[in-house]
PDB file of N, CA and C in Angstrom:
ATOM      1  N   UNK A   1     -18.817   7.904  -8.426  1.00  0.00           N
ATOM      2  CA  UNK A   1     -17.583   7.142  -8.525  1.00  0.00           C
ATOM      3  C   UNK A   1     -16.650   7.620  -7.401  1.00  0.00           C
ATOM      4  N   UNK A   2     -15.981   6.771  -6.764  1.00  0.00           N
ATOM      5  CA  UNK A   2     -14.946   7.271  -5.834  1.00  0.00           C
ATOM      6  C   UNK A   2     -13.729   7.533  -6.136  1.00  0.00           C
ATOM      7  N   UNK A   3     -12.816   7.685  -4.823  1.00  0.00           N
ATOM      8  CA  UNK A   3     -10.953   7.843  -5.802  1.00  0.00           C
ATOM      9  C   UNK A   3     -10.769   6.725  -6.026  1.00  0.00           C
ATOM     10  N   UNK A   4     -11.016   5.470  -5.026  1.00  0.00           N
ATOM     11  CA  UNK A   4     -10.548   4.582  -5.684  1.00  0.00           C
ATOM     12  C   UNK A   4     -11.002   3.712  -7.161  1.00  0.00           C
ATOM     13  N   UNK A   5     -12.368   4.002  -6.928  1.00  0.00           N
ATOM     14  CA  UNK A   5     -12.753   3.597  -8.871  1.00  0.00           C
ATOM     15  C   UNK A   5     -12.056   4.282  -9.814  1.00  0.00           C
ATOM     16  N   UNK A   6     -11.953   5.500  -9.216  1.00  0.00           N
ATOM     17  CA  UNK A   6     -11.783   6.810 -10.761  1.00  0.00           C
ATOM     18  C   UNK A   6      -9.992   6.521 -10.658  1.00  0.00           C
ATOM     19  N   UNK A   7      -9.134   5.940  -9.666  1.00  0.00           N
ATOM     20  CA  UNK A   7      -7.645   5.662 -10.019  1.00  0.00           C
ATOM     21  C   UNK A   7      -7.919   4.173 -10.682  1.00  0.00           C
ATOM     22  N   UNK A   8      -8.590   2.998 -10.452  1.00  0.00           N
ATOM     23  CA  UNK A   8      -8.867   1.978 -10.933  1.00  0.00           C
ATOM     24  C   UNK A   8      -9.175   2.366 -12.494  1.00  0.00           C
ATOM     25  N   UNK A   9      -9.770   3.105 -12.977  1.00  0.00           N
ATOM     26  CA  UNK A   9     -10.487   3.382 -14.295  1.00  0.00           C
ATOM     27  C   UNK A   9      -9.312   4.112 -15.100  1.00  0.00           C
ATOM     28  N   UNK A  10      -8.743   5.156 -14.195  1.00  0.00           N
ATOM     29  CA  UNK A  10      -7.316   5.958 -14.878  1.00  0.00           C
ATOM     30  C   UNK A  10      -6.351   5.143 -15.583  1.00  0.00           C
ATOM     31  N   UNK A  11      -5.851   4.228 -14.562  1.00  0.00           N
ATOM     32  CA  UNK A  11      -4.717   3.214 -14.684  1.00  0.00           C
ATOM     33  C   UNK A  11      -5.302   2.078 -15.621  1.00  0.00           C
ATOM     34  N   UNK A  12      -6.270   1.740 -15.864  1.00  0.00           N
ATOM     35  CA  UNK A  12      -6.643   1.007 -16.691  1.00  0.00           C
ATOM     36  C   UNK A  12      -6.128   1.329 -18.219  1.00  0.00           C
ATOM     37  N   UNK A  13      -6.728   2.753 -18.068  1.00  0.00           N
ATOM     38  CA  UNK A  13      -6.788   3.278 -19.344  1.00  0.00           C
ATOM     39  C   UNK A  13      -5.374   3.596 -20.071  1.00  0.00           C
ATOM     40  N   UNK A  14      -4.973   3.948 -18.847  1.00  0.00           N
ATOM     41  CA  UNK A  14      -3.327   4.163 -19.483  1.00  0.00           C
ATOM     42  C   UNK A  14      -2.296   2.714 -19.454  1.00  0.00           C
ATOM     43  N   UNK A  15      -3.093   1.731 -18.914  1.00  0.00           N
ATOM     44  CA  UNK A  15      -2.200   0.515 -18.844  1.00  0.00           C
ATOM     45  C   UNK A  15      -0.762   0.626 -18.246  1.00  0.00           C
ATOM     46  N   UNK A  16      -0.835   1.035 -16.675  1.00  0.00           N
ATOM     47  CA  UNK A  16       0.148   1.217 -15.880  1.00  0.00           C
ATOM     48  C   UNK A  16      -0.351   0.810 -14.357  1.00  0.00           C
ATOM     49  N   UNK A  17       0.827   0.720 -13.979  1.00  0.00           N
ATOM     50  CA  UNK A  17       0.426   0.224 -12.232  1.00  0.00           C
ATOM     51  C   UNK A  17       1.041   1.003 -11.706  1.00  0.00           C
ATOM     52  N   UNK A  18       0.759   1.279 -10.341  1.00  0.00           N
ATOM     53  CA  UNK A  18       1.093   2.233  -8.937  1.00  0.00           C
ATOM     54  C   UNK A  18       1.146   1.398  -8.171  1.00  0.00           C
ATOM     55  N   UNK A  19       2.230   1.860  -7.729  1.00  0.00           N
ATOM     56  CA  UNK A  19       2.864   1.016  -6.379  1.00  0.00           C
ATOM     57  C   UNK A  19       3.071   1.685  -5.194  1.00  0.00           C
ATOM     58  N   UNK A  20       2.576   1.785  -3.963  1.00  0.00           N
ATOM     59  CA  UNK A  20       2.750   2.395  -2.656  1.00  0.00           C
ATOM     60  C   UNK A  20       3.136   1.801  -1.912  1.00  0.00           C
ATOM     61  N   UNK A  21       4.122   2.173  -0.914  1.00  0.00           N
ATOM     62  CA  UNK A  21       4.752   1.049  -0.041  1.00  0.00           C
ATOM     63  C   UNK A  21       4.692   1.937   1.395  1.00  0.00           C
ATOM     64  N   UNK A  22       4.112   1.067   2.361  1.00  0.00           N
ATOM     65  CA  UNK A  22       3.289   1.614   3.630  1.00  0.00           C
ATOM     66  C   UNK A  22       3.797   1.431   4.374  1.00  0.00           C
ATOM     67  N   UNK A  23       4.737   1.517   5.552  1.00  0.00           N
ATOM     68  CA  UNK A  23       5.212   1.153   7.104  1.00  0.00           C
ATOM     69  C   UNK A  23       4.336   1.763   8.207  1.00  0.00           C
ATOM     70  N   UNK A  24       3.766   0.205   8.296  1.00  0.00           N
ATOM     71  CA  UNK A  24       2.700   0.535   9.176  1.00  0.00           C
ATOM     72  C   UNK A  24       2.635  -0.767  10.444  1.00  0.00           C
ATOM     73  N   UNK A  25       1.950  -0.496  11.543  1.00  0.00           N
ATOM     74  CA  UNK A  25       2.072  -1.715  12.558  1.00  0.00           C
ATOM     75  C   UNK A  25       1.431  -2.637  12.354  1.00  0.00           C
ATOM     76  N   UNK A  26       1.734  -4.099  12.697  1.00  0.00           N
ATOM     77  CA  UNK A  26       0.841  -5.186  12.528  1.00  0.00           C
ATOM     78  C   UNK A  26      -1.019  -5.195  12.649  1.00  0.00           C
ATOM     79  N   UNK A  27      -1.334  -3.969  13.186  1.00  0.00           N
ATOM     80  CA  UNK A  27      -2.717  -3.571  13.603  1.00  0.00           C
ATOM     81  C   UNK A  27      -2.934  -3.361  12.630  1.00  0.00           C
ATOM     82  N   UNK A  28      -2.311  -2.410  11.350  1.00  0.00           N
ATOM     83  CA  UNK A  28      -3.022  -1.709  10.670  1.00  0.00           C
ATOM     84  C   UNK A  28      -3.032  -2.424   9.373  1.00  0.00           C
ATOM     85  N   UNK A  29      -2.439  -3.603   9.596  1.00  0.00           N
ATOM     86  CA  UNK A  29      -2.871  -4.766   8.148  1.00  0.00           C
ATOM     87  C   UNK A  29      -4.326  -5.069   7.526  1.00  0.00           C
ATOM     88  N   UNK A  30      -4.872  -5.473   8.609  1.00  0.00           N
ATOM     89  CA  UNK A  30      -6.053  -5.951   8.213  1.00  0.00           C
ATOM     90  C   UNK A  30      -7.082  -4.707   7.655  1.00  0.00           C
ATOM     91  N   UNK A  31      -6.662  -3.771   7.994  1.00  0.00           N
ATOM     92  CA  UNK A  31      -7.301  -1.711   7.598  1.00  0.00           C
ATOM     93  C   UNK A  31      -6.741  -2.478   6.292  1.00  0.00           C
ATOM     94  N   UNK A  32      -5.378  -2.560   5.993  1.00  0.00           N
ATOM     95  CA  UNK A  32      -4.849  -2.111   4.500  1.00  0.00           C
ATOM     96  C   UNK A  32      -5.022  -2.969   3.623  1.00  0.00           C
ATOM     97  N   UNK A  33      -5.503  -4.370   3.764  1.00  0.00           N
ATOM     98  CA  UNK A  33      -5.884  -5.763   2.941  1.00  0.00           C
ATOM     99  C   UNK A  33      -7.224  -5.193   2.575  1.00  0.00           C
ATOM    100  N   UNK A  34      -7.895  -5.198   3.706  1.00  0.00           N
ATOM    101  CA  UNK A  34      -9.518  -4.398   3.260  1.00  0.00           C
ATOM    102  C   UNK A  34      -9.335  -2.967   2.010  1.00  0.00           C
ATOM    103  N   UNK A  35      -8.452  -2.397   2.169  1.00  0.00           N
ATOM    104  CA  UNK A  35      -8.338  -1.279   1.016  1.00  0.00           C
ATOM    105  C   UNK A  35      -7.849  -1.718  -0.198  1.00  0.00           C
ATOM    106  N   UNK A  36      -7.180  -3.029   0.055  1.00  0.00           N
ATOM    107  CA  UNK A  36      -6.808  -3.287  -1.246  1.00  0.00           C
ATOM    108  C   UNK A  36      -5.034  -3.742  -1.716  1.00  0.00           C
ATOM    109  N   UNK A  37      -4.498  -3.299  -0.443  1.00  0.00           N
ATOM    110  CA  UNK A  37      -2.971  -3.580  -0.532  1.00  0.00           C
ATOM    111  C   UNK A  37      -2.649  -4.872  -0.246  1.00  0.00           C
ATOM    112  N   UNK A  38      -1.664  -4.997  -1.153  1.00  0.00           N
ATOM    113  CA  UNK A  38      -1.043  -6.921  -0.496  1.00  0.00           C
ATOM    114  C   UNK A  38       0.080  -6.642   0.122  1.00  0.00           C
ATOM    115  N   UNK A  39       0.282  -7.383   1.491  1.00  0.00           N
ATOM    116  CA  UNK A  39       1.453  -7.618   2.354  1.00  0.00           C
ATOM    117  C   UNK A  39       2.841  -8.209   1.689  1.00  0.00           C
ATOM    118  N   UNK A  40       3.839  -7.885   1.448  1.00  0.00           N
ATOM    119  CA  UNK A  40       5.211  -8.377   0.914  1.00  0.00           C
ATOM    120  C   UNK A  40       5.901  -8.334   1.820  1.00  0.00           C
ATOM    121  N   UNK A  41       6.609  -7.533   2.849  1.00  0.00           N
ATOM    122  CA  UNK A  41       7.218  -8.212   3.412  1.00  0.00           C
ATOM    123  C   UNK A  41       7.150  -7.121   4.646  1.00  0.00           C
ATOM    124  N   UNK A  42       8.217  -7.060   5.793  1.00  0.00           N
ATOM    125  CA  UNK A  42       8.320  -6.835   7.155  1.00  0.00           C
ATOM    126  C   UNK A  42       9.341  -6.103   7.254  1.00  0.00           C
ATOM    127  N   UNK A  43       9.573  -4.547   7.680  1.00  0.00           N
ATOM    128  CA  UNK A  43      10.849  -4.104   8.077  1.00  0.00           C
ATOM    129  C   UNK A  43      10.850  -4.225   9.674  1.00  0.00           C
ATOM    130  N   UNK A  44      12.213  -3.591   9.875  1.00  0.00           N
ATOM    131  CA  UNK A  44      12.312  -4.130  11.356  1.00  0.00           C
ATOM    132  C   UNK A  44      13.026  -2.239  11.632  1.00  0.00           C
ATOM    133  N   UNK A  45      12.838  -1.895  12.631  1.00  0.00           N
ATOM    134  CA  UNK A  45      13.698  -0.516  13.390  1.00  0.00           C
ATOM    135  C   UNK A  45      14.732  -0.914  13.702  1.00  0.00           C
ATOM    136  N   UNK A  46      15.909   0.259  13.443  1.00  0.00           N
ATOM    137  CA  UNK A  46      16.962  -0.211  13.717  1.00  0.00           C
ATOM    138  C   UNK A  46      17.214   1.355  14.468  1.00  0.00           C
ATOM    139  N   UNK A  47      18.586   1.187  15.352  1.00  0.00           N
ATOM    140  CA  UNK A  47      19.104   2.005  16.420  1.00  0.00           C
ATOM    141  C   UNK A  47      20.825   2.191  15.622  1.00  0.00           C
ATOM    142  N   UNK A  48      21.239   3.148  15.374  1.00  0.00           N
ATOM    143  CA  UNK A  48      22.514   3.599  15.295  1.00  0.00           C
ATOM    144  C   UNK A  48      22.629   3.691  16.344  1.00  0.00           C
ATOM    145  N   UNK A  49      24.448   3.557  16.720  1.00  0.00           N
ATOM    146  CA  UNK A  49      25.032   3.321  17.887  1.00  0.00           C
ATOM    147  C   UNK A  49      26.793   3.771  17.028  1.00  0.00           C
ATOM    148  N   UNK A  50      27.393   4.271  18.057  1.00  0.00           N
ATOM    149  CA  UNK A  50      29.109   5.188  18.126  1.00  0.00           C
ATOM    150  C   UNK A  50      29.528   3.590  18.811  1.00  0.00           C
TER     151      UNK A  50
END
């Protein structure tokens, strides 16, 4: 069994969800759909400025 079965099988059992939230570059979407994460939405960088 792997981590991700044996957290799939955990969370089952306890009837709860985990939520991770990733900032990552447009490259590394298609890595994180394949693992299993769904895309919601887009931050953007921002610059403080005096």
């Amino acid at each position: 069994m792997n981590k991700k079965q044996l957290l799939d099988r955990f969370t089952q059992e306890l009837r709860i969800d985990i939520q991770i939230q990733v900032d990552a570059s447009p490259m590394s979407r298609p890595i994180l759909e394949k693992k299993g994460f769904q895309f919601l939405s887009c931050s953007y960088p921002c610059m403080m400025t005096d």
